[in-house]
N, C-alpha and C. Protein backbone atom coordinates (compact mmCIF):
# COMPACT_ATOMS: atom_id res chain seq x y z
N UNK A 1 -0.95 -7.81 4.39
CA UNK A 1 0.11 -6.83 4.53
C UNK A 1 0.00 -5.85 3.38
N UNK A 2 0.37 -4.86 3.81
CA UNK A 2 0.41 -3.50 2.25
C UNK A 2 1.65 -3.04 2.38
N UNK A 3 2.01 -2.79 1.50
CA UNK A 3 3.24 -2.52 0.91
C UNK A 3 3.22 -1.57 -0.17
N UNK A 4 3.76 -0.20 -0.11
CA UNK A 4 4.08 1.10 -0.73
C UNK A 4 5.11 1.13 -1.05
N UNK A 5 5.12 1.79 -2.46
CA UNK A 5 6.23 2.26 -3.08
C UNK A 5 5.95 2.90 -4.29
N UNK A 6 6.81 3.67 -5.12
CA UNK A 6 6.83 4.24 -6.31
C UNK A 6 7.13 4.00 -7.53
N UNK A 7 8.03 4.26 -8.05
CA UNK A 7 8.84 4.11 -9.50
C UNK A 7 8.99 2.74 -9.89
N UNK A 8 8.03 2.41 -10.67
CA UNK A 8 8.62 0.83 -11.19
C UNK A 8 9.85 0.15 -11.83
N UNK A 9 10.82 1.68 -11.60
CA UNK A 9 12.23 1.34 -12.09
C UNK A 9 12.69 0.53 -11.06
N UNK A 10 14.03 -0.07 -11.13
CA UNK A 10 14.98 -1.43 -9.83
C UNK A 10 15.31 -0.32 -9.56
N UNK A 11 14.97 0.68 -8.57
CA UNK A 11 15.91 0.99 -7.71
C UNK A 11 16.05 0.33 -6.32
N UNK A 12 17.41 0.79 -5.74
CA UNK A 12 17.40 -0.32 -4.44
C UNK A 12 16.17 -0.31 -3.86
N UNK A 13 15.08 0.23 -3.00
CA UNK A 13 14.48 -0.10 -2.80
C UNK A 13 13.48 -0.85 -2.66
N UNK A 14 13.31 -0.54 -4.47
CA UNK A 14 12.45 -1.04 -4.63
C UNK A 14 12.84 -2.84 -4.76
N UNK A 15 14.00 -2.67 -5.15
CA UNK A 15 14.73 -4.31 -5.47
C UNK A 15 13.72 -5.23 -4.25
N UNK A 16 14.21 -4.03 -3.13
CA UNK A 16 13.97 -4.65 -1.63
C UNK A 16 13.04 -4.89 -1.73
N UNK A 17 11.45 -4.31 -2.05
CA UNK A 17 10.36 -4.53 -1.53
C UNK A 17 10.09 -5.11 -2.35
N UNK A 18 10.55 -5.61 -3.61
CA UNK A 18 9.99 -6.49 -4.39
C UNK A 18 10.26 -8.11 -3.80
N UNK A 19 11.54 -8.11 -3.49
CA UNK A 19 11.99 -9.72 -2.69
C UNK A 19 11.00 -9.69 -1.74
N UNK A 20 10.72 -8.85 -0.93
CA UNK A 20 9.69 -8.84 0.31
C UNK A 20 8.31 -9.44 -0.03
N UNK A 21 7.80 -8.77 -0.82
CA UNK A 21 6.59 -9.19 -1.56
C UNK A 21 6.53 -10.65 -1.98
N UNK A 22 7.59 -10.92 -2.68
CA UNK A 22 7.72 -11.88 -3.31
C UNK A 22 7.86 -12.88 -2.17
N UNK A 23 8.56 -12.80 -1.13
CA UNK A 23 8.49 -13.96 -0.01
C UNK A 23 7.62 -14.33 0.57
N UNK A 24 6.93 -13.23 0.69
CA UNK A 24 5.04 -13.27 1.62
C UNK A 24 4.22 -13.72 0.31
N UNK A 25 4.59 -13.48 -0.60
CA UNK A 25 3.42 -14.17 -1.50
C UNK A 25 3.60 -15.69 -1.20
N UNK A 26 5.31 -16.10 -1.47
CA UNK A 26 5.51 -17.36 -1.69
C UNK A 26 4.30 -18.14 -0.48
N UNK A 27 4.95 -17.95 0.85
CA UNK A 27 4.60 -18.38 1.37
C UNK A 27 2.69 -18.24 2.25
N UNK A 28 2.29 -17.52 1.22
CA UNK A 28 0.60 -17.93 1.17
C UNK A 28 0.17 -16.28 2.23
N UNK A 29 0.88 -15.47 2.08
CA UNK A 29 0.80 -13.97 2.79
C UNK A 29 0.05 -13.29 2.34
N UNK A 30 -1.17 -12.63 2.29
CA UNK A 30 -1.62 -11.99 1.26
C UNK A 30 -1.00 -10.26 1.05
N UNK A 31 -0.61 -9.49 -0.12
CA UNK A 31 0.13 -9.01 -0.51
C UNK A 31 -0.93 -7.70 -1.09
N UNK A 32 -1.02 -6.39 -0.74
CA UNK A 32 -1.90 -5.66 -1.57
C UNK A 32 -0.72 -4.72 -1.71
N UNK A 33 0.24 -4.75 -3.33
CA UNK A 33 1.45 -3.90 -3.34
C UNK A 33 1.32 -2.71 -4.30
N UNK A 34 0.93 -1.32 -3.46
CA UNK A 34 1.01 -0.21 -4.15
C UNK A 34 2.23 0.84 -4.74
N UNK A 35 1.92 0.53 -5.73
CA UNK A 35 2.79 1.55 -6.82
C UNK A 35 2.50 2.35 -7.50
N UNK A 36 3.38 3.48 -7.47
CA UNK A 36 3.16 5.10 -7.83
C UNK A 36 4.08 5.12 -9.31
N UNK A 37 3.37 5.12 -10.20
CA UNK A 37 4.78 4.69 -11.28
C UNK A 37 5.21 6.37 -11.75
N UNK A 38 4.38 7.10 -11.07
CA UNK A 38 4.99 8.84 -11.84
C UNK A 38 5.88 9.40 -10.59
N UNK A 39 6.01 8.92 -9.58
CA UNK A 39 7.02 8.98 -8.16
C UNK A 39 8.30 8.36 -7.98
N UNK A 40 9.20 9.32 -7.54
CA UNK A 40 10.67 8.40 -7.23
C UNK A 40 10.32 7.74 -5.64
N UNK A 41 10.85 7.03 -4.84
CA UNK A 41 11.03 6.70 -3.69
C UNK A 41 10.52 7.72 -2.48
N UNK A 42 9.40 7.92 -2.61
CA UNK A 42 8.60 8.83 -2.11
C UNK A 42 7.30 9.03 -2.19
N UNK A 43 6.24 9.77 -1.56
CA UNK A 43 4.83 9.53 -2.01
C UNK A 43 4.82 11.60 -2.22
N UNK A 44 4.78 12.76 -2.99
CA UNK A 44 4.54 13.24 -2.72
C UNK A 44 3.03 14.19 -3.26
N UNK A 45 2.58 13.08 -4.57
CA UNK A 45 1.40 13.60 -5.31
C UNK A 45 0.56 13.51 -4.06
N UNK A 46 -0.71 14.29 -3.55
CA UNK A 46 -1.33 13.70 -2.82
C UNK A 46 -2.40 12.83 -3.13
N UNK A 47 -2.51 12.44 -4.51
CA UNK A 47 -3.66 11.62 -5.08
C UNK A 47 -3.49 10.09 -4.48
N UNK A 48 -1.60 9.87 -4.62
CA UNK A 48 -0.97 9.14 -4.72
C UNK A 48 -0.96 8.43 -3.37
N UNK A 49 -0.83 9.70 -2.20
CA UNK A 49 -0.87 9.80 -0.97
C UNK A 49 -2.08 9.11 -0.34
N UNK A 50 -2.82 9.76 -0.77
CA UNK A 50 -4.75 9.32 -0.36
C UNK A 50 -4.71 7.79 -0.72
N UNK A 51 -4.16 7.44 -2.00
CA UNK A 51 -4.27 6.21 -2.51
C UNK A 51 -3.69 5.03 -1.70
N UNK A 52 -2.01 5.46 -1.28
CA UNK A 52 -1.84 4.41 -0.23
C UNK A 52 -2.32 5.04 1.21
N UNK A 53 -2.75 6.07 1.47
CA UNK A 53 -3.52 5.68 3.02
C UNK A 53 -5.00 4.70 2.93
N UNK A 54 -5.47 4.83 2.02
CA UNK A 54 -6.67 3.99 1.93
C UNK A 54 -6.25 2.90 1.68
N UNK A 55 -5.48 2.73 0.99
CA UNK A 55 -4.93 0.86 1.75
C UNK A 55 -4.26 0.06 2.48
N UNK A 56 -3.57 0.73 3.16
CA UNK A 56 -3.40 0.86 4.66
C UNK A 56 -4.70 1.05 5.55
N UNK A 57 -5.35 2.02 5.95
CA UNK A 57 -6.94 2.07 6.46
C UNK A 57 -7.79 0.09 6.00
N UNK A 58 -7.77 -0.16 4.96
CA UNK A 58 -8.01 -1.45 3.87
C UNK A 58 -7.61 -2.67 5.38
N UNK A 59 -6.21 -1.83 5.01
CA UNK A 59 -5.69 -3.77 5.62
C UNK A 59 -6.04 -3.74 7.28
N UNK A 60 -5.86 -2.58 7.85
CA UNK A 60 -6.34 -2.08 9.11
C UNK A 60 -7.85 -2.65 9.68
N UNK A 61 -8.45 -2.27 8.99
CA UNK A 61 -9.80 -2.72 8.63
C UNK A 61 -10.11 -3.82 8.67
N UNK A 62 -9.64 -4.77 7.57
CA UNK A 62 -9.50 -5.94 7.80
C UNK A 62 -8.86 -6.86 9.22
N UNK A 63 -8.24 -6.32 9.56
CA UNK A 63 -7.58 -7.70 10.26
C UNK A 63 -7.30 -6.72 11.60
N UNK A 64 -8.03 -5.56 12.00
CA UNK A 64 -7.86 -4.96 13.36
C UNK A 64 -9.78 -4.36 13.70
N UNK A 65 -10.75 -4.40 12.45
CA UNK A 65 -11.74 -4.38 12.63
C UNK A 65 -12.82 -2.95 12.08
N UNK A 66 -13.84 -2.58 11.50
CA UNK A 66 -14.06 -1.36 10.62
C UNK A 66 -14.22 -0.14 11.42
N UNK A 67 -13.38 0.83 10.88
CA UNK A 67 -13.42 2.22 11.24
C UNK A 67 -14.41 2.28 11.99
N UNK A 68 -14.39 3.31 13.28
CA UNK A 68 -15.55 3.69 14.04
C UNK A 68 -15.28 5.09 13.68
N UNK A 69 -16.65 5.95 13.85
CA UNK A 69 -16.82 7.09 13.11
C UNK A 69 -16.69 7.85 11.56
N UNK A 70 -16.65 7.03 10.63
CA UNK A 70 -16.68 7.34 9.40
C UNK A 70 -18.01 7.79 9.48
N UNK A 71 -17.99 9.02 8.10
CA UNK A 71 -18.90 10.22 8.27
C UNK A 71 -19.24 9.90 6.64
N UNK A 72 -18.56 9.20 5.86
CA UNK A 72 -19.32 8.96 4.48
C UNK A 72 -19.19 7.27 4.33
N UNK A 73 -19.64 6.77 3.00
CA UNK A 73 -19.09 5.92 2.38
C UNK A 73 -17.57 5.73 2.16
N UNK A 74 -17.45 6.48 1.22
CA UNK A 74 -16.46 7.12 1.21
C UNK A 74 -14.94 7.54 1.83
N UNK A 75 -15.29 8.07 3.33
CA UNK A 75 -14.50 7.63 4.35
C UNK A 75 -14.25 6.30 4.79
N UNK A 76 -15.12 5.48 4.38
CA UNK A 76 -14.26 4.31 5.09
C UNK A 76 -14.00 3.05 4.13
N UNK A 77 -13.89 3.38 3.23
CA UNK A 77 -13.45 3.07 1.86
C UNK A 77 -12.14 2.91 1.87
């Protein structure tokens, strides 16, 4: 599972996705949890952006099977 988010401050959200995380870990889930620590509750750097679509694409990949048509390395990274 991947899991996005920003600001490593408690805000509610994040409260949330931290219990979330924390339950799927408990129970043997594997957990790839991205954080934007220069972002509030939002993705809008696009470095930041690229960063969690490629791990999303990651977990996709994994457990639905590898990109068809990637045109670099790179792309399917």
């Amino acid at each position: 599972m991947t899991v996005s988010d920003t600001q490593p401050g408690l805000t509610r959200p994040r409260l949330i996705e931290d219990r979330i995380v924390a339950s799927l870990r408990e129970r043997g889930v594997p957990v790839e949890y991205v954080l934007a620590p220069d972002e509030d509750h939002g993705v809008e750097n696009e470095e930041n952006r690229l960063r969690s679509y490629r791990a999303v694409e990651r977990h996709l990949a994994e457990h639905l099977g590898e990109r068809r048509g990637a045109t670099s390395e790179g792309d399917a990274a």
